[in-house]
Protein backbone atom coordinates (compact mmCIF):
# COMPACT_ATOMS: atom_id res chain seq x y z
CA UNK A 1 1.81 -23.15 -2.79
CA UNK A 2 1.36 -24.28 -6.55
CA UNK A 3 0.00 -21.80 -9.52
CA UNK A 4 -1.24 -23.47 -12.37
CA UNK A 5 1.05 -21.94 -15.39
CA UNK A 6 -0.07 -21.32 -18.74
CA UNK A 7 -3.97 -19.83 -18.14
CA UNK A 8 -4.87 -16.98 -20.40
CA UNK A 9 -6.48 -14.26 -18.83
CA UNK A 10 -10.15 -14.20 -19.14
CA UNK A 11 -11.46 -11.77 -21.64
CA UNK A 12 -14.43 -10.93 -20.00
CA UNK A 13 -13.22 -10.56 -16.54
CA UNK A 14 -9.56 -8.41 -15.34
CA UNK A 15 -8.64 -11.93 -12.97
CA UNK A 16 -9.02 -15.67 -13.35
CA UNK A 17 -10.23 -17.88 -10.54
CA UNK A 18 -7.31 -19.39 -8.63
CA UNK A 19 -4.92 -17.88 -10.47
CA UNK A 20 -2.64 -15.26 -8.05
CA UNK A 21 -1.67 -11.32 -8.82
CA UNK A 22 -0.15 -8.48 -7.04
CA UNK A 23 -1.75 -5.32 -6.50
CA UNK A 24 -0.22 -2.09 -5.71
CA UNK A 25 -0.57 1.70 -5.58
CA UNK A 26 0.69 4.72 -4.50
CA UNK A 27 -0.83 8.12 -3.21
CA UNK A 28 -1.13 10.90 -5.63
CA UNK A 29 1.86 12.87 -6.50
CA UNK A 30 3.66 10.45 -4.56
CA UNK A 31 2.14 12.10 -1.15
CA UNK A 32 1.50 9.94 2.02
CA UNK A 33 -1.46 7.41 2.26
CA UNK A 34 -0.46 6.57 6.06
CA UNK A 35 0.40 9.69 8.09
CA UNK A 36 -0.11 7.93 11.46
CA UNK A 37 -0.29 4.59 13.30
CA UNK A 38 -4.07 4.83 13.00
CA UNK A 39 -4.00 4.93 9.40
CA UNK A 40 -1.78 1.83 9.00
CA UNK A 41 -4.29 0.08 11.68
CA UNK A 42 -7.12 1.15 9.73
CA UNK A 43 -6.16 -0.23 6.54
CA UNK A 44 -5.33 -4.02 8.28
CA UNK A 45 -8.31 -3.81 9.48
CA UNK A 46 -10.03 -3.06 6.02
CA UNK A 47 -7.59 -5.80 4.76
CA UNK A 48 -9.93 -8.36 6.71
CA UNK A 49 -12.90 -6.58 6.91
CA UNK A 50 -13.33 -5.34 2.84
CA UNK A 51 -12.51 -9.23 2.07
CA UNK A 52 -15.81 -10.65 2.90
CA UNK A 53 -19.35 -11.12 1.18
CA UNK A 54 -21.18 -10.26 4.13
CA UNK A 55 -22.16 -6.60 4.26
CA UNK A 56 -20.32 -4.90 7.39
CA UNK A 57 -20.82 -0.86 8.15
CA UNK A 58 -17.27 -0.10 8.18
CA UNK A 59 -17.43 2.79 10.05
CA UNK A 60 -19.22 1.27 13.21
CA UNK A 61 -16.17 -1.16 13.82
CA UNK A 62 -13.15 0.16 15.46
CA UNK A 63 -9.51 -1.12 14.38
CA UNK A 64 -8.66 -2.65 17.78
CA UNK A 65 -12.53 -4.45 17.79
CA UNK A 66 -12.12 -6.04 14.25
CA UNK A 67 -11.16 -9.20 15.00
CA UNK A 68 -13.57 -10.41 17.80
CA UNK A 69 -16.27 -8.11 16.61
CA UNK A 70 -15.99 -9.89 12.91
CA UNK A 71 -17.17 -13.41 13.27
CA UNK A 72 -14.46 -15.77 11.72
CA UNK A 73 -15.93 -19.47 11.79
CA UNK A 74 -18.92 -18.59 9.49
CA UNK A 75 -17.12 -16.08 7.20
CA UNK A 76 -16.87 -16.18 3.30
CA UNK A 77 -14.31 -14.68 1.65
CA UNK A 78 -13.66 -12.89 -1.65
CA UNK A 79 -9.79 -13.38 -1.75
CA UNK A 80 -6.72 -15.41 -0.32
CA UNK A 81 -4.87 -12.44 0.50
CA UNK A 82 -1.04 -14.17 0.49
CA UNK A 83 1.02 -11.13 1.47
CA UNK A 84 1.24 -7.55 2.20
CA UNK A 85 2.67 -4.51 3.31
CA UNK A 86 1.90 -1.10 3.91
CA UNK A 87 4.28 1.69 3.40
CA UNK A 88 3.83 5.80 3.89
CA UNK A 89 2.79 6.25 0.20
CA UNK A 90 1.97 2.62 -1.08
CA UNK A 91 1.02 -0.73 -0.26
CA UNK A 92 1.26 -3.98 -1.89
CA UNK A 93 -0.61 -7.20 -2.09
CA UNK A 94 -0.28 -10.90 -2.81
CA UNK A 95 -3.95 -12.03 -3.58
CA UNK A 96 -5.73 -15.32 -5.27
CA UNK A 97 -8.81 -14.94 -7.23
CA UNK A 98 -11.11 -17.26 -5.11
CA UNK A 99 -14.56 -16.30 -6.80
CA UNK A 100 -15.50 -14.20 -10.17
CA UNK A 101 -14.89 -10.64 -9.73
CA UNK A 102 -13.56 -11.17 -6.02
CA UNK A 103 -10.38 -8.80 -6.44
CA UNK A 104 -12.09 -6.17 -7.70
CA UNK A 105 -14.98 -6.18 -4.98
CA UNK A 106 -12.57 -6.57 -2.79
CA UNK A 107 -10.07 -3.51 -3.42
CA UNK A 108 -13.03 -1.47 -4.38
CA UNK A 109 -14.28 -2.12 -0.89
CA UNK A 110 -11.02 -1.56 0.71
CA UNK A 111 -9.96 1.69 -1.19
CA UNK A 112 -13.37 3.62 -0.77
CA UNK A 113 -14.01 2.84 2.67
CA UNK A 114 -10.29 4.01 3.50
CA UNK A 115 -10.75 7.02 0.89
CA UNK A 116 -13.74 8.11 3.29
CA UNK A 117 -11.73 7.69 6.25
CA UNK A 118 -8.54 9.18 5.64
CA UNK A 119 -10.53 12.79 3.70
CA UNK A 120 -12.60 13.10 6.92
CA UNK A 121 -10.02 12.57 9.60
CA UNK A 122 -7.41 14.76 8.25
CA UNK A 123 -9.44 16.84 6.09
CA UNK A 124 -8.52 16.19 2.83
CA UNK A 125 -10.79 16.33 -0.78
CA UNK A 126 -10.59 14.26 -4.03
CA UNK A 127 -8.83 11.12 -4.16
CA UNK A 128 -6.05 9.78 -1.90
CA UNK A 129 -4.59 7.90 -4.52
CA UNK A 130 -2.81 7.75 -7.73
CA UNK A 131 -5.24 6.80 -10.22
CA UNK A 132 -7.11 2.96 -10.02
CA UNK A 133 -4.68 0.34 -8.46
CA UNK A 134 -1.99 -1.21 -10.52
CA UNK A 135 -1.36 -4.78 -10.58
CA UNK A 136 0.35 -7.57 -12.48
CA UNK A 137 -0.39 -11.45 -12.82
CA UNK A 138 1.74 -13.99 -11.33
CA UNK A 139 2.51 -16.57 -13.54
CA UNK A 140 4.53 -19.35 -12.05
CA UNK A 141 5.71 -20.40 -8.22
CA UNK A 142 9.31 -19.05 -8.70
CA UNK A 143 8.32 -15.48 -9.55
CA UNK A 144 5.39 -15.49 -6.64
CA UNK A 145 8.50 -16.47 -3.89
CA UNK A 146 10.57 -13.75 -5.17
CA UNK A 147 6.95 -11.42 -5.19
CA UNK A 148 6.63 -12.34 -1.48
CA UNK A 149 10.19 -11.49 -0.28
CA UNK A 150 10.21 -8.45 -2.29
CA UNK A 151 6.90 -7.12 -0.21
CA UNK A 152 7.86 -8.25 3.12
CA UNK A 153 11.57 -7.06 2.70
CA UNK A 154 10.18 -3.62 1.07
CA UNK A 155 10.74 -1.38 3.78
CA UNK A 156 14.25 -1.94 3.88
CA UNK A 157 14.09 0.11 0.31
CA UNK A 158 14.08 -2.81 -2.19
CA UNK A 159 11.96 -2.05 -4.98
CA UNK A 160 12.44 -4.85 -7.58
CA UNK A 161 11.40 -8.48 -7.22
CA UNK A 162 14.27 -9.46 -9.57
CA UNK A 163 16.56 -8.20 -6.78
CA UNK A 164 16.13 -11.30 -4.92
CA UNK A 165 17.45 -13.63 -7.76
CA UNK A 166 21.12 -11.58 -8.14
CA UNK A 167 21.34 -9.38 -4.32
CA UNK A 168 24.63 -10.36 -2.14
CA UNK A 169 23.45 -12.71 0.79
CA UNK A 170 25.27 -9.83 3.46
CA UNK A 171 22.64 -6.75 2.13
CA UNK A 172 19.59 -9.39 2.31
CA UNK A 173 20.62 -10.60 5.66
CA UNK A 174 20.29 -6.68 6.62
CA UNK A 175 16.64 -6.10 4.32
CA UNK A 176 15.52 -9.37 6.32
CA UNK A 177 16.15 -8.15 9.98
CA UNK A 178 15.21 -5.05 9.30
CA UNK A 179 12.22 -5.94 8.12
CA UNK A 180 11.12 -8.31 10.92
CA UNK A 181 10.89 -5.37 12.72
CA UNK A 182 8.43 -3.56 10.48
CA UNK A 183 4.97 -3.98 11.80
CA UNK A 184 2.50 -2.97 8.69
CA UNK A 185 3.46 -5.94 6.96
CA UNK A 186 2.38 -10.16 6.93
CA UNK A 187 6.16 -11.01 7.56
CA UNK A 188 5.95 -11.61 11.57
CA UNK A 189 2.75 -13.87 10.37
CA UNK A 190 5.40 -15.69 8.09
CA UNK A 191 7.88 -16.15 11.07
CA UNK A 192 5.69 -17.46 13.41
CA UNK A 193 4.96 -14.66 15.62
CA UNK A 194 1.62 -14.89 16.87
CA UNK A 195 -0.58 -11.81 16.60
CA UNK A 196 -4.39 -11.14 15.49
CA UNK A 197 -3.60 -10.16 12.50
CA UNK A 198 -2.82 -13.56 11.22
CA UNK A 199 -6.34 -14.39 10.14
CA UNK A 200 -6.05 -11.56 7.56
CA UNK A 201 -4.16 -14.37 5.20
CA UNK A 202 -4.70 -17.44 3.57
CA UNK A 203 -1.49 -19.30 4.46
């Protein structure tokens, strides 16, 4: 998985075409975006269905029907969604710019449709989240293999990328299976493990 190093970003638009960034957020105040299973399932399933250019009514497709409701052979994407992982009060992503203004379709998709869902099941108002997502640029291979470890070993509480360059090999053996047994995250899709969810990346 090669980056091309050395591309300014483009002035006129936030991301440049196959260039790859990760994008994160939090909930506001640091509350809980994910309060039960179906909230985690919901947002996979907006991870596949917000990354498409075809128009789909969000709110007529349940979780468990999304990936033989969806059809997959004739699908376009926005994105090349690399990585991810969900956590109570943030997620992260791993995403390539496949098409001009892509990402931002794409999480504005994803954020308002889960907004919608998450104020009307648990009656909530205003936003869910801690102002407009946050994300940084990836500039070169090493730092998007220490970007991919750091989100699939994330639930076992590390919260720096540059902990993979200088962590002991004994407390990443424990992050690692810990973390294989997380299940809101692309890492059992990275081990082999076959599950639905694997067409949600671009591996």
């Amino acid at each position: 998985m090669m980056l091309r190093q050395g591309l300014p970003l483009s002035i006129k638009h936030m991301f440049t075409i196959n260039e790859h960034y990760h994008i994160y957020n939090r909930g506001a105040h640091k509350e809980p975006i994910f309060r039960d299973a179906g909230d985690y399932e919901r947002f996979v399933a907006l991870l596949y269905l917000a990354n498409s250019e075809q128009r789909l009514d969000f709110k007529k497709i349940k979780p468990a029907e999304i990936f033989t409701v969806v059809p997959t052979t004739t699908r376009s994407t926005l994105v090349d969604i690399i990585a991810y992982c969900l956590m109570p009060n943030h997620f992260h992503i791993a995403i390539r710019e496949k098409m001009e203004g892509g990402i931002t379709k794409f999480i504005h998709r994803m954020i308002t449709a889960y907004s919608m869902y998450f104020n009307k099941k648990h009656d909530h108002s205003g936003t869910i989240f801690q102002g407009n997502y946050k994300w940084k640029h990836i500039g070169n291979d090493e730092y998007l293999r220490y970007l991919i470890q750091y989100i699939h070993l994330n639930p076992f509480g590390i919260d720096e990328p540059e902990l993979m360059k200088t962590a002991k090999q004994e407390y990443l053996d424990q992050a690692i299976e810990y973390s294989k047994r997380y299940e809101y995250s692309s890492y059992k899709d990275y081990l082999g493990i076959r599950r639905k969810e694997r067409i949600i990346l671009d591996l």
